[in-house]
Protein backbone atom coordinates (compact mmCIF):
# COMPACT_ATOMS: atom_id res chain seq x y z
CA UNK A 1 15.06 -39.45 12.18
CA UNK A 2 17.47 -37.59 10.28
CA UNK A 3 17.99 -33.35 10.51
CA UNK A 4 18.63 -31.18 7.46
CA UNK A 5 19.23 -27.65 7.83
CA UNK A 6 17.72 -24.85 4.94
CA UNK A 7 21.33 -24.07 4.01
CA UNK A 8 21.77 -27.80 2.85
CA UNK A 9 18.68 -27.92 0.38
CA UNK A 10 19.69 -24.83 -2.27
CA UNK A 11 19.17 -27.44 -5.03
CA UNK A 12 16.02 -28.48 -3.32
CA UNK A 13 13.88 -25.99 -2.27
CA UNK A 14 11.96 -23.71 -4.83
CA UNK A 15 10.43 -20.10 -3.33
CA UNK A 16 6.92 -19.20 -3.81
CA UNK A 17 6.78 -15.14 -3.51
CA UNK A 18 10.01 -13.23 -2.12
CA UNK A 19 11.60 -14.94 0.59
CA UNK A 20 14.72 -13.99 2.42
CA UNK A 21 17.34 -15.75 3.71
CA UNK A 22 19.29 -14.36 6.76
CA UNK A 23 22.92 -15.78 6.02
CA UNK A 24 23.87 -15.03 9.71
CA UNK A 25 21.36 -17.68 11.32
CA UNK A 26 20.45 -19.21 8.10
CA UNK A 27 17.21 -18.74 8.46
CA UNK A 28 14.91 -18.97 5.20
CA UNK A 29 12.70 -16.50 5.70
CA UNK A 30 8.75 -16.12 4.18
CA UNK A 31 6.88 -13.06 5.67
CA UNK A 32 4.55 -12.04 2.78
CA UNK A 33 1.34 -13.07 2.27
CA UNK A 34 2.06 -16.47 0.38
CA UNK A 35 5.18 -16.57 0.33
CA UNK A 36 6.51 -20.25 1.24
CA UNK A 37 8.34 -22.98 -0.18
CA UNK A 38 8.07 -25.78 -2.08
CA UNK A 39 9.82 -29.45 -1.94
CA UNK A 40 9.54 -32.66 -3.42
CA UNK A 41 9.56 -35.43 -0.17
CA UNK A 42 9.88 -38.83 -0.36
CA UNK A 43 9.28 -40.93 3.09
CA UNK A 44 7.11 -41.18 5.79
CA UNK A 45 7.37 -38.11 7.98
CA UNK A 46 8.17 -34.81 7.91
CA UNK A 47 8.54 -32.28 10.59
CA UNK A 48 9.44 -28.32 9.78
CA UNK A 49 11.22 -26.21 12.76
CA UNK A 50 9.53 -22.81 12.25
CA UNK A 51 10.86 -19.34 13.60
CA UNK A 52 8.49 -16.81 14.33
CA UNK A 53 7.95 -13.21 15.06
CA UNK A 54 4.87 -12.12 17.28
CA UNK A 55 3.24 -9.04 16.55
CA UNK A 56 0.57 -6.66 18.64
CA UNK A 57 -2.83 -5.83 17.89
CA UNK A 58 -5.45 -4.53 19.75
CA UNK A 59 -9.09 -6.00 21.44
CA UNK A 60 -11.91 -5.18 23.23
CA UNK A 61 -12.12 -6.07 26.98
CA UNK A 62 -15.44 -8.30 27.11
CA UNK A 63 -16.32 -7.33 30.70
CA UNK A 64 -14.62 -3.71 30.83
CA UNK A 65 -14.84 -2.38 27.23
CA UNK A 66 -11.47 -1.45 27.38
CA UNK A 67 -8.92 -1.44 24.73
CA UNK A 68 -6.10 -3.85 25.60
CA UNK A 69 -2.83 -5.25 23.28
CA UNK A 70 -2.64 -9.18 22.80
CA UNK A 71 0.11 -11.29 20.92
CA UNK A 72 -0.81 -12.10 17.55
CA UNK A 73 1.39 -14.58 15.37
CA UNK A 74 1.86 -16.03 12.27
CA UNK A 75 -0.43 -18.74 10.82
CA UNK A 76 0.69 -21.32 8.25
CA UNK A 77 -1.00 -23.61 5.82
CA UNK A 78 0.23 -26.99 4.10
CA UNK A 79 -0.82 -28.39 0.94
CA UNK A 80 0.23 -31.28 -0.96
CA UNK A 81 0.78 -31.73 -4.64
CA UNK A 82 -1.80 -29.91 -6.34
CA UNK A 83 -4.46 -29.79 -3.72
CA UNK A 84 -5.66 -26.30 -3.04
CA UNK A 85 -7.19 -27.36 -0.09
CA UNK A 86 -4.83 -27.72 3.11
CA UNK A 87 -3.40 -31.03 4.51
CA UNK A 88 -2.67 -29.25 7.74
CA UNK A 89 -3.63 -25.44 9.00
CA UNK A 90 -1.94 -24.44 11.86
CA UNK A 91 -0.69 -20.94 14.10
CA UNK A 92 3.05 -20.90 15.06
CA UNK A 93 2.40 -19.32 18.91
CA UNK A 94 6.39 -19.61 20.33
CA UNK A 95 9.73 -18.21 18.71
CA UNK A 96 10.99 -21.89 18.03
CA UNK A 97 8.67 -24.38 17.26
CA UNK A 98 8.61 -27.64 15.50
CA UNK A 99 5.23 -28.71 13.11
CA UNK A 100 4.47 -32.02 11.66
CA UNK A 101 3.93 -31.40 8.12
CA UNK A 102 3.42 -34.41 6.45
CA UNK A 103 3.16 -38.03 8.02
CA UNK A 104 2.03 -41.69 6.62
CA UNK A 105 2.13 -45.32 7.67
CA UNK A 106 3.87 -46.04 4.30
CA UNK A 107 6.52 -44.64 2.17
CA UNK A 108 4.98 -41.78 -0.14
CA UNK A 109 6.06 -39.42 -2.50
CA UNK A 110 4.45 -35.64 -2.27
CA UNK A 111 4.96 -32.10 -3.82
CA UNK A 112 4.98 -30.26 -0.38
CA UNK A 113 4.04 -26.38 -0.11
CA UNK A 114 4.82 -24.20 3.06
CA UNK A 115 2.88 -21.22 2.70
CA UNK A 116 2.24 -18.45 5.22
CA UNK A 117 -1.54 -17.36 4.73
CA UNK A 118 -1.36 -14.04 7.45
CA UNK A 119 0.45 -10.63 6.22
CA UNK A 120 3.75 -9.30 6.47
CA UNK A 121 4.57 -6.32 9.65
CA UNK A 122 2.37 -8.05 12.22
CA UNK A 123 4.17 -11.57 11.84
CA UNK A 124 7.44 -13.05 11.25
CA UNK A 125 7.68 -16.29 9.88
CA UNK A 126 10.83 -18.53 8.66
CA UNK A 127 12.16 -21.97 8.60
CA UNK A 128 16.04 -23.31 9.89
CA UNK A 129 15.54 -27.13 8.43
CA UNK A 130 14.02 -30.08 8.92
CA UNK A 131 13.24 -33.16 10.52
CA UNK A 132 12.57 -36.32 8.56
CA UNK A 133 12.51 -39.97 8.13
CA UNK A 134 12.88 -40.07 4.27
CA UNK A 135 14.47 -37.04 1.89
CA UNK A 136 13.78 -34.50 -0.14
CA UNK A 137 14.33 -35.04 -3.45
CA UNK A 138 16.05 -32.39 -6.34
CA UNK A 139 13.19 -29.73 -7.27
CA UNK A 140 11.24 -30.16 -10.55
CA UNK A 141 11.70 -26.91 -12.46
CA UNK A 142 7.71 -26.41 -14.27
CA UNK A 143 8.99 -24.13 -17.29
CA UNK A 144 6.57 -22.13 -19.23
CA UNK A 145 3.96 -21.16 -16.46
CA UNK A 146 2.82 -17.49 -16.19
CA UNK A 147 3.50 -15.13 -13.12
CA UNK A 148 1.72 -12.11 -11.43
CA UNK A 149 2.33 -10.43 -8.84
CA UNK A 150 0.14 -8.39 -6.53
CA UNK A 151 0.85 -5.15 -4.74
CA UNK A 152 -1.70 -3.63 -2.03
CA UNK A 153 -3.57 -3.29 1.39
CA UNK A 154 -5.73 -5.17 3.62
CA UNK A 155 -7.79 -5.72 0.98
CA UNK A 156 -5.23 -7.76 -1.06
CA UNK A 157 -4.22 -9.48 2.06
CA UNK A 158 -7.38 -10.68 2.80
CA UNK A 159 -7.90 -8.85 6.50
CA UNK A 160 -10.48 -11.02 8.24
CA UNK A 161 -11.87 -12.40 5.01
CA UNK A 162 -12.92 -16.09 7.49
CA UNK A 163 -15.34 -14.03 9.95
CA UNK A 164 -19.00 -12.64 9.07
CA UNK A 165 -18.90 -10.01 12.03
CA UNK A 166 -17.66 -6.75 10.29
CA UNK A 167 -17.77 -5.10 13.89
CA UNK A 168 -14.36 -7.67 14.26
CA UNK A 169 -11.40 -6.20 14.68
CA UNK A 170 -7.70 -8.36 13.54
CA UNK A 171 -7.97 -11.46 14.19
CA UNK A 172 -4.43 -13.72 12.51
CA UNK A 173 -6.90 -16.84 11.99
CA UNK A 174 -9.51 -15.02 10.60
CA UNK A 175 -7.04 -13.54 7.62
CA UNK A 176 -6.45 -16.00 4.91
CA UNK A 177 -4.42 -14.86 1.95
CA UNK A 178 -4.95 -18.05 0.08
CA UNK A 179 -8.59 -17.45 -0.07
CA UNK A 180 -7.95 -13.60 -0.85
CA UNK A 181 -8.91 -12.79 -4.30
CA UNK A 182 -5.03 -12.07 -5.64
CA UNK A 183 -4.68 -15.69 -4.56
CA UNK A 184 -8.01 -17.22 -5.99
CA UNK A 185 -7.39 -15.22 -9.25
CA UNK A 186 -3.85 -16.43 -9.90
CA UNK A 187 -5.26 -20.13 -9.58
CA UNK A 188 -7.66 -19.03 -12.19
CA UNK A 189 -5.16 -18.49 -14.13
CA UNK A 190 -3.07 -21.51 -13.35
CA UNK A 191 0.16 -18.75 -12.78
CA UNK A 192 2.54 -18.98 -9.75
CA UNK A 193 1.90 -15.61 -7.61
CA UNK A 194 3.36 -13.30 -5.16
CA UNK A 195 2.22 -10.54 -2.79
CA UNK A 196 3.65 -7.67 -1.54
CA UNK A 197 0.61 -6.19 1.25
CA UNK A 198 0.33 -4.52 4.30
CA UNK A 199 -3.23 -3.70 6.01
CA UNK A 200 -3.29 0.14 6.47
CA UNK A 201 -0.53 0.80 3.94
CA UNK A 202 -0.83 3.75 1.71
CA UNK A 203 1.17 4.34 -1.60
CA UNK A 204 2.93 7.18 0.02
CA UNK A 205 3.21 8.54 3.56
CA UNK A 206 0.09 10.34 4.62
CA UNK A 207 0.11 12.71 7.55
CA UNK A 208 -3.25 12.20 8.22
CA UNK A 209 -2.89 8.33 8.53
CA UNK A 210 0.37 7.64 9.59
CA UNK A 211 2.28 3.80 9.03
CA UNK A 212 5.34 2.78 9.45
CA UNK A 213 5.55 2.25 6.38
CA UNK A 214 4.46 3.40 2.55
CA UNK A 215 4.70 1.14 -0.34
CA UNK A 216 7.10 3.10 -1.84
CA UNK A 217 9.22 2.59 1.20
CA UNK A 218 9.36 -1.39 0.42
CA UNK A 219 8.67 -2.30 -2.70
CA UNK A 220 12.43 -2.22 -4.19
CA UNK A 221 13.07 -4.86 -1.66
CA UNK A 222 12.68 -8.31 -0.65
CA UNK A 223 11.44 -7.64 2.54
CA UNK A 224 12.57 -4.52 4.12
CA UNK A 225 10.06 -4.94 7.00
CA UNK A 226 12.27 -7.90 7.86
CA UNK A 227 15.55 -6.61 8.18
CA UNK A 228 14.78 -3.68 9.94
CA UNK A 229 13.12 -6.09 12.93
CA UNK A 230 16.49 -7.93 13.03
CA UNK A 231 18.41 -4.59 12.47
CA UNK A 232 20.33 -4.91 9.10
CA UNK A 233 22.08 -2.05 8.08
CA UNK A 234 21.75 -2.40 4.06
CA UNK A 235 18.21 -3.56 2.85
CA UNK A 236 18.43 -6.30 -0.14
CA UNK A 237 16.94 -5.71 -2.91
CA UNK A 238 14.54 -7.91 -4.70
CA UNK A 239 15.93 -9.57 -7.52
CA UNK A 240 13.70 -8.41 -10.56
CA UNK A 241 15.48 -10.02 -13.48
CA UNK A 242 15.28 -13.09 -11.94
CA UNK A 243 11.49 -12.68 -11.28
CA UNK A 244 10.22 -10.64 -13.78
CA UNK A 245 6.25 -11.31 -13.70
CA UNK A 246 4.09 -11.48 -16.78
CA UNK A 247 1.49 -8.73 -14.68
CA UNK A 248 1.62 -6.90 -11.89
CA UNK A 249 -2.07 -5.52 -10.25
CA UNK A 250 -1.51 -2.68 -8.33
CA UNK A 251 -4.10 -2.47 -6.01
CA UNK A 252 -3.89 0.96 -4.03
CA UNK A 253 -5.80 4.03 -3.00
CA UNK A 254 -8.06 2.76 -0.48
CA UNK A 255 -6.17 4.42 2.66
CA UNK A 256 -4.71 6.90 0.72
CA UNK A 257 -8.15 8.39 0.51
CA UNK A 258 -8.97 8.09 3.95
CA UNK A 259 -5.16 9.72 4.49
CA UNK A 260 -6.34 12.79 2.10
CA UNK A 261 -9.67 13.24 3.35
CA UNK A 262 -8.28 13.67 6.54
CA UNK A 263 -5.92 16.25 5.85
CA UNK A 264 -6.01 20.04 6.35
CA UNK A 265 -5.47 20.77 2.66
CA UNK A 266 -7.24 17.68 0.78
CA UNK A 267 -6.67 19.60 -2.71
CA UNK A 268 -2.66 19.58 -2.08
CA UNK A 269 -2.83 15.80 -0.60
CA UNK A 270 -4.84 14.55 -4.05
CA UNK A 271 -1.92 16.34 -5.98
CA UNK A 272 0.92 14.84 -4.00
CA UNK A 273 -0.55 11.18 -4.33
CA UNK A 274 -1.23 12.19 -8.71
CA UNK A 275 2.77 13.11 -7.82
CA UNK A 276 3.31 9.85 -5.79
CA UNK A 277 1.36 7.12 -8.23
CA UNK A 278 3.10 8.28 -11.71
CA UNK A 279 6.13 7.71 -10.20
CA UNK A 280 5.60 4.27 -8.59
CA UNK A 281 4.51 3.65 -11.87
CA UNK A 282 7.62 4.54 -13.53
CA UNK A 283 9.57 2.50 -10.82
CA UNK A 284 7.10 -0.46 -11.43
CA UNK A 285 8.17 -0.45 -15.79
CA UNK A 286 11.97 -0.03 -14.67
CA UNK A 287 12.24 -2.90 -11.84
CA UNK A 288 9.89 -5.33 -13.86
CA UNK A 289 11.15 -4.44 -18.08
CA UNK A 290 9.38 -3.62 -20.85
CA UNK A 291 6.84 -6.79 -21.59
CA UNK A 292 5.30 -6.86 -18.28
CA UNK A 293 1.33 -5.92 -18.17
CA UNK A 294 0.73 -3.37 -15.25
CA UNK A 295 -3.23 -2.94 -14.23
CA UNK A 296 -4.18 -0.35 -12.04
CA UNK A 297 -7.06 -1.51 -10.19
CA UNK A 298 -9.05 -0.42 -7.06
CA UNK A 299 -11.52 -1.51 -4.66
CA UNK A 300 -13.81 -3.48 -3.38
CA UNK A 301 -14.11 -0.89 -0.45
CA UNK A 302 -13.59 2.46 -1.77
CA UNK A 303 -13.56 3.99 -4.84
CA UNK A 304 -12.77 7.66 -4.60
CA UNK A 305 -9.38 8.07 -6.07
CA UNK A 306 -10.34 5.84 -9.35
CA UNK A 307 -11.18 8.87 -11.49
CA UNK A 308 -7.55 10.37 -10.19
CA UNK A 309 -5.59 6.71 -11.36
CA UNK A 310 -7.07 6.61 -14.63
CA UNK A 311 -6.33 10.17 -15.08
CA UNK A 312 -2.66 9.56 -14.17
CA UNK A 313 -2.41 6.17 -16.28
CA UNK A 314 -4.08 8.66 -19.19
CA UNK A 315 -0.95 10.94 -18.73
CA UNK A 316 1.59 8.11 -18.12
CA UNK A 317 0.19 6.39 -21.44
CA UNK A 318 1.04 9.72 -23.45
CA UNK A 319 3.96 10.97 -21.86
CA UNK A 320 5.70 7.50 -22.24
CA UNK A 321 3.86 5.91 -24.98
CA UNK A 322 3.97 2.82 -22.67
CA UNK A 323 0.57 0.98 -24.07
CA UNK A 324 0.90 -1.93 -21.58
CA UNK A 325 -0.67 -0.57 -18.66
CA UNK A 326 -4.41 -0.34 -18.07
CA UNK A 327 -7.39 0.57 -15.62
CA UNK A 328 -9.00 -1.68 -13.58
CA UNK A 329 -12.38 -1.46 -10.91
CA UNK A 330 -13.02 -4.26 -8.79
CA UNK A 331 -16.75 -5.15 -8.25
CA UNK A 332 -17.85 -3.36 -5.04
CA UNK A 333 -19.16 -5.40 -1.88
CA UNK A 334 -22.64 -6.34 -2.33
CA UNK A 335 -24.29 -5.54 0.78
CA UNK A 336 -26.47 -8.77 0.46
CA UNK A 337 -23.33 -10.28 0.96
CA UNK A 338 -21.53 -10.73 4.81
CA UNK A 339 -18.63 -8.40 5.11
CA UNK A 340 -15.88 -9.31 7.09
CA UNK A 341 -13.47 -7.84 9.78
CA UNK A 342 -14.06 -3.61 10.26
CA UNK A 343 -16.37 -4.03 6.94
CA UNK A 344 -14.01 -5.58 4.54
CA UNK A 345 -14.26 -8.34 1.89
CA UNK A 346 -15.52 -11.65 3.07
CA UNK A 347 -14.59 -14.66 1.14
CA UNK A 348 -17.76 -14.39 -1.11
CA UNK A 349 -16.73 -11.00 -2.25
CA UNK A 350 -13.13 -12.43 -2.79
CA UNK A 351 -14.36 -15.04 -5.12
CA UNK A 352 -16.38 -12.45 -6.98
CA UNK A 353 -13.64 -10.31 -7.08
CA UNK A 354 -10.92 -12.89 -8.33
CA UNK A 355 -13.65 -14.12 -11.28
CA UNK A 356 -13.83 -10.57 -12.31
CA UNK A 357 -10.05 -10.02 -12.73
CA UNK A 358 -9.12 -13.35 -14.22
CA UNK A 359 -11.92 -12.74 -17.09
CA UNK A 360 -10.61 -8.66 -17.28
CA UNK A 361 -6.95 -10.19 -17.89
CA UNK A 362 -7.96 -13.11 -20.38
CA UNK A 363 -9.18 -10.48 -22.44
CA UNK A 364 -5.84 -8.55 -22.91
């Protein structure tokens, strides 16, 4: 069985979502939600040698009632040519671990995807090389096929979209950002995807609800979380020409309204976040050009900055004259159906929420 490392496939290896790649370990890095790679192999085994990043997150003592941390880490699934059902699901638990990912009796020829399916800031995820007894063959370039990208929260990442117990609290193998309505949409579609989401992420910094981070904080970058857990001094930014997307959904405002309602003066917060969302918008125009479609959507939680983002689109729209930018309102959870972890979307509301944006955006 032969070893190749990442560094050796660059003709090989095509990304799905923004990766990084750490040229001091050489360590391909995929930390988003979907983010991953994708190969061509030819042979009879496979075998991936993962490097991962733990995270903490909090439970409930079953005997005490207590409130006690635990490990979480990053969960991965496989899928092979265009199945979108997984080959192989599986949680990388150690900070160096090997996973078979593909494996037959006879010699077979597969397009392989990687792709992490849990969110970016409570796991780490990347990939050295491999192990294999075959190769992996040059990568076949698909021309012509569409790309959107999603920005948002928990919502977009899919927090606990796998359990029916809305009294849950984060679980890794209960998210699953394949089966998270950005995802489901963008296979609607038939367009390649990415996904930049956080759970409890706001669009700017909110007192009230503080986060490490803000989505204005990362967005320029390919994955800022990243380098500041292995200490980088200069953050990389994401390479936008190269990855200019047909749409972008920005799907935000769900914790910023919990951040304003909780403030002492929710008047001034609601005018800082009008301040804050025109001028992501502006950022989001220059970093992705002109002919990119930009919807501002919300929901399927909360809805009570909507009438705010359609009044700042309004204004954007006339100050700018920039016509490619619209409003969007996801269908809100139907209480008939099971919500999942702390009351969010289960996969049922996903699926209704990924119908209703694919048929919103093949009307444009």
């Amino acid at each position: 069985m032969k070893s190749v490392k990442i560094k050796e496939l660059e003709k090989e290896l095509s990304s799905l979502g923004r990766t990084y790649r750490d040229t001091e370990t050489e360590i391909l890095y995929f930390n988003w939600t979907c983010s991953g790679l994708e190969l061509i192999f030819r042979g009879t085994c496979l075998i991936a040698s993962f490097h991962a990043q733990s995270g903490a997150e909090m439970e409930r003592d079953a005997i005490s009632g207590n409130m006690e941390e635990r490990s979480t880490w990053p969960w991965v699934s496989v899928f092979l040519d265009e199945e979108h059902i997984p080959c192989r699901r599986f949680e990388i638990a150690k900070p160096e671990e090997t996973q078979l990912i593909f494996q037959s009796e006879t010699e077979e020829t597969h397009r392989i995807r990687i792709v992490k399916i849990t969110e970016n800031l409570k796991t780490g995820l990347g990939i050295d090389g491999f192990f294999m007894e075959g190769e992996i063959l040059p990568r076949e370039e698909r021309p012509g096929r569409k790309k959107i990208e999603f920005i948002g929260d928990s919502i977009t990442c899919g927090f606990g979209n796998e359990t029916k117990d809305k009294n849950r609290l984060f679980y890794a193998d209960e998210e699953n950002g394949w089966l998270s309505h950005a995802a489901i949409a963008a296979r609607k579609l038939h367009m390649d995807w990415s996904m930049v989401c956080v759970s409890g992420i706001c669009l700017g910094k909110r007192e009230a609800l503080p986060m490490p981070y803000a989505m204005n904080d990362l967005y320029l970058y390919t994955d800022r979380i990243l380098e500041d857990r292995l200490g980088k001094k200069e953050y990389q930014r994401w390479d936008f020409a190269s990855n200019a997307p047909d749409y972008v959904v920005l799907n935000l405002g769900t914790n910023d309204a919990t951040g304003i309602i909780g403030a002492a003066d929710a008047e001034e917060e609601e005018k800082k976040f009008h301040r804050e969302y025109y001028a992501f918008l502006k950022m989001l125009r220059e970093c992705n050009g002109a002919d990119t479609k930009m919807i501002c959507a919300l929901g399927s939680m909360d809805y009570y900055l909507y009438h705010h983002i359609t009044e700042i689109v309004t204004q954007y729209r006339h100050d700018t004259g920039d016509d490619r930018i619209t409003c969007f309102r996801y269908p809100k959870i139907d209480f008939m159906d099971p919500f999942g972890a702390c009351a969010h979307p289960h996969v049922i509301t996903h699926e209704k929420m990924a119908e209703a944006l694919a048929e919103f955006i093949m009307k444009m």
